[in-house]
N, C-alpha and C. Protein backbone atom coordinates (compact mmCIF):
# COMPACT_ATOMS: atom_id res chain seq x y z
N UNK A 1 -156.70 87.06 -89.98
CA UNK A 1 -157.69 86.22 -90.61
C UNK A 1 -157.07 84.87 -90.92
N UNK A 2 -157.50 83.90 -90.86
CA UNK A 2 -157.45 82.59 -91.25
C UNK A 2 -157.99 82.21 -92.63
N UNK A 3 -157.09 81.29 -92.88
CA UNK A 3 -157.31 80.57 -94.32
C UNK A 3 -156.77 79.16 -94.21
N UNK A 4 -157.38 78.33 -95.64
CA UNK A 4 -157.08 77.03 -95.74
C UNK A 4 -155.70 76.71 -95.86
N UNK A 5 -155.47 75.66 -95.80
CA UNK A 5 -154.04 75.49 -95.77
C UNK A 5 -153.87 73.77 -95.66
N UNK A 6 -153.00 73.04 -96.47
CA UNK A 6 -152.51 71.54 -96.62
C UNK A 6 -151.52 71.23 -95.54
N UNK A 7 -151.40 70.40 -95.22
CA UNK A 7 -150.61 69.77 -93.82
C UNK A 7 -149.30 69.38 -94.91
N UNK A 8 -148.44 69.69 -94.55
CA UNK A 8 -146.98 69.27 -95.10
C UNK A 8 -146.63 67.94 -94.45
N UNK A 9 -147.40 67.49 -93.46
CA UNK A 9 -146.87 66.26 -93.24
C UNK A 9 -147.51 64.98 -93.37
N UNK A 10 -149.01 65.07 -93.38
CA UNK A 10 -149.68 64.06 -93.66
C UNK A 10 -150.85 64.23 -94.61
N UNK A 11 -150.76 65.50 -95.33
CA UNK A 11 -151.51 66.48 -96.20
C UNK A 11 -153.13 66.45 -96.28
N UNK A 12 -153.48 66.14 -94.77
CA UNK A 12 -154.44 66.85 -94.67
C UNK A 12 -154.98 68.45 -94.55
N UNK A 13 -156.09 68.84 -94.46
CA UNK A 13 -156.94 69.72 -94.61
C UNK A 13 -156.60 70.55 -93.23
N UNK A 14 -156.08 71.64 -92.60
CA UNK A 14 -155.69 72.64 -91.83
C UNK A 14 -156.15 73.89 -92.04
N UNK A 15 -155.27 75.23 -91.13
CA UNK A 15 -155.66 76.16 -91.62
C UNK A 15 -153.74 76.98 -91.03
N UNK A 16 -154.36 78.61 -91.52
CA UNK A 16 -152.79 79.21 -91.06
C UNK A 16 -153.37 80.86 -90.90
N UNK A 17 -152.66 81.37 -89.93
CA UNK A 17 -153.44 82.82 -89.89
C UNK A 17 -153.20 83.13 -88.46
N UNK A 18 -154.14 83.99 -87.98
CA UNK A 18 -153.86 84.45 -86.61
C UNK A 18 -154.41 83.18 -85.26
N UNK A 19 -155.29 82.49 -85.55
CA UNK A 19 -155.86 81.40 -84.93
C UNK A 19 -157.19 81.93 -84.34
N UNK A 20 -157.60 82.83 -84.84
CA UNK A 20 -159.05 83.03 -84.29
C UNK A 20 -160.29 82.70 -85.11
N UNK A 21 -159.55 82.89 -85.96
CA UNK A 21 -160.63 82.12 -87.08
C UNK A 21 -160.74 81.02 -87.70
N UNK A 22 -160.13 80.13 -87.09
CA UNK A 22 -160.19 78.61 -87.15
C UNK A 22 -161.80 77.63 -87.50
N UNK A 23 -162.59 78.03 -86.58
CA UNK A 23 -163.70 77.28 -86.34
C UNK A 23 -164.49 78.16 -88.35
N UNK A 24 -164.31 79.09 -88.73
CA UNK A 24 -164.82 79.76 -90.52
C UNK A 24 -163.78 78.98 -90.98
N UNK A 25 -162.58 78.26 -90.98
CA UNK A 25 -162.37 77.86 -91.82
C UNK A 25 -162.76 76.31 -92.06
N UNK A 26 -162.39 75.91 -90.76
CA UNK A 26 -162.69 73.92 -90.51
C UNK A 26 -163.99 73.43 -90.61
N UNK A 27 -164.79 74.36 -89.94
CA UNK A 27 -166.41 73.63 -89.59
C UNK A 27 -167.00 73.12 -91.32
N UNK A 28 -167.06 73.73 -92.13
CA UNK A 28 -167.52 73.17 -93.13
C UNK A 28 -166.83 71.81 -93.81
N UNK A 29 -165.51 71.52 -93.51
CA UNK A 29 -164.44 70.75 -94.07
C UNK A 29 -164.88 69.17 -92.82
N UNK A 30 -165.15 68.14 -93.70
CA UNK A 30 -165.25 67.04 -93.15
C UNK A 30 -164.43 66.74 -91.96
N UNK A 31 -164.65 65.92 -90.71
CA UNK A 31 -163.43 66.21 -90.06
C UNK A 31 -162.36 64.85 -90.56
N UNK A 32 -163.15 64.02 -91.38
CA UNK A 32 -162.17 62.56 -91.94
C UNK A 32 -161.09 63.32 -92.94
N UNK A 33 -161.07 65.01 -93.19
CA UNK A 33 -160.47 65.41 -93.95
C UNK A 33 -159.06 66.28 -93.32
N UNK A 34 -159.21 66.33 -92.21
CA UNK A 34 -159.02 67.38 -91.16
C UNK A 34 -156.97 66.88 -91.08
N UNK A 35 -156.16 67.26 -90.69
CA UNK A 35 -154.82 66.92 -90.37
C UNK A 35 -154.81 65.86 -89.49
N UNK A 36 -154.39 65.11 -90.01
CA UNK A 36 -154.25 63.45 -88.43
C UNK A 36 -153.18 63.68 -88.11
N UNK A 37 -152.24 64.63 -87.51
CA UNK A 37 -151.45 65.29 -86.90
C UNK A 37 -151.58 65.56 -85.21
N UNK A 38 -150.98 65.28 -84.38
CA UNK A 38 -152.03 65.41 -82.98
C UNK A 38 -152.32 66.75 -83.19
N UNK A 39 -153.47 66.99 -82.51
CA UNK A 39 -153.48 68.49 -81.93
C UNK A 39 -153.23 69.56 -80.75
N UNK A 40 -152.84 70.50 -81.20
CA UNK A 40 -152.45 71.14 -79.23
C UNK A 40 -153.21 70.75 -78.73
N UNK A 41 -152.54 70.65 -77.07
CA UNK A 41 -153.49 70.73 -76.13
C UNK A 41 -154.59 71.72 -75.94
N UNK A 42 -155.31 71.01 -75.67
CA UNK A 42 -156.74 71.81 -75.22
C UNK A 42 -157.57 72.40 -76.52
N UNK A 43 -156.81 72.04 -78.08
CA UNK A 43 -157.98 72.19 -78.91
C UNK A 43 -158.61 71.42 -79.70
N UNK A 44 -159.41 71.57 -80.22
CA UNK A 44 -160.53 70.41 -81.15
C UNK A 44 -159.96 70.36 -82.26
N UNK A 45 -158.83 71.17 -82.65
CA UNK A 45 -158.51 71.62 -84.11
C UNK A 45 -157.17 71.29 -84.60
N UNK A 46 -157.24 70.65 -85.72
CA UNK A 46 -155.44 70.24 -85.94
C UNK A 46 -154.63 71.38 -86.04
N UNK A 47 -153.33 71.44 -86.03
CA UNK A 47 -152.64 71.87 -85.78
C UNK A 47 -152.25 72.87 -87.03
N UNK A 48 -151.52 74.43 -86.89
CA UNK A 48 -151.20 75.31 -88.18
C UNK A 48 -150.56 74.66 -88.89
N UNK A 49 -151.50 74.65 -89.90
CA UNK A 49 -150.09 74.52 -91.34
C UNK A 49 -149.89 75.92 -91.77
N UNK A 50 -148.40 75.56 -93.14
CA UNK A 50 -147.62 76.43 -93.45
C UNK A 50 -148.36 76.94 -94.16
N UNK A 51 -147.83 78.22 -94.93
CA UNK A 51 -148.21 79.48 -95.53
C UNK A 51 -148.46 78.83 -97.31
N UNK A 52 -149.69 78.38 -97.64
CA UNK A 52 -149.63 77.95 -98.90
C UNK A 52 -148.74 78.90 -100.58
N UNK A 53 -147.79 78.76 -100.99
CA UNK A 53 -147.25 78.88 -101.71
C UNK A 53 -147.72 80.25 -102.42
N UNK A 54 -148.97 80.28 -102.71
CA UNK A 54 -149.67 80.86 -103.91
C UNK A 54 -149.83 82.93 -102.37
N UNK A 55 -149.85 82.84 -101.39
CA UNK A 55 -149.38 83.63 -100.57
C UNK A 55 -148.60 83.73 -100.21
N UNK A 56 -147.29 83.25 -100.50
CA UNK A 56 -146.07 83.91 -100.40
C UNK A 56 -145.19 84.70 -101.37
């Protein structure tokens, strides 16, 4: 499962998890909010961030 998650590098809005559930976590989240991080190839979606604190 996927969850929210902060970009450690430019602290935008991401996610972290298995990657299938990407599109339940982002689609509601603005995309001006989204990681300005490039993204892999071939997806619409910024890139995993790390494991937010409060789950580890």
């Amino acid at each position: 499962m996927c969850k929210p998650s902060v970009c450690d590098t430019c602290s935008g809005k991401t996610w972290f998890g298995c990657g299938l559930h990407i599109p339940s976590v982002l689609d509601s989240v603005p995309k001006e909010e989204w990681c300005k991080c490039p993204k892999p190839e071939g997806s619409q979606y910024p890139p995993k961030g790390s494991v937010p604190a409060v789950w580890k």
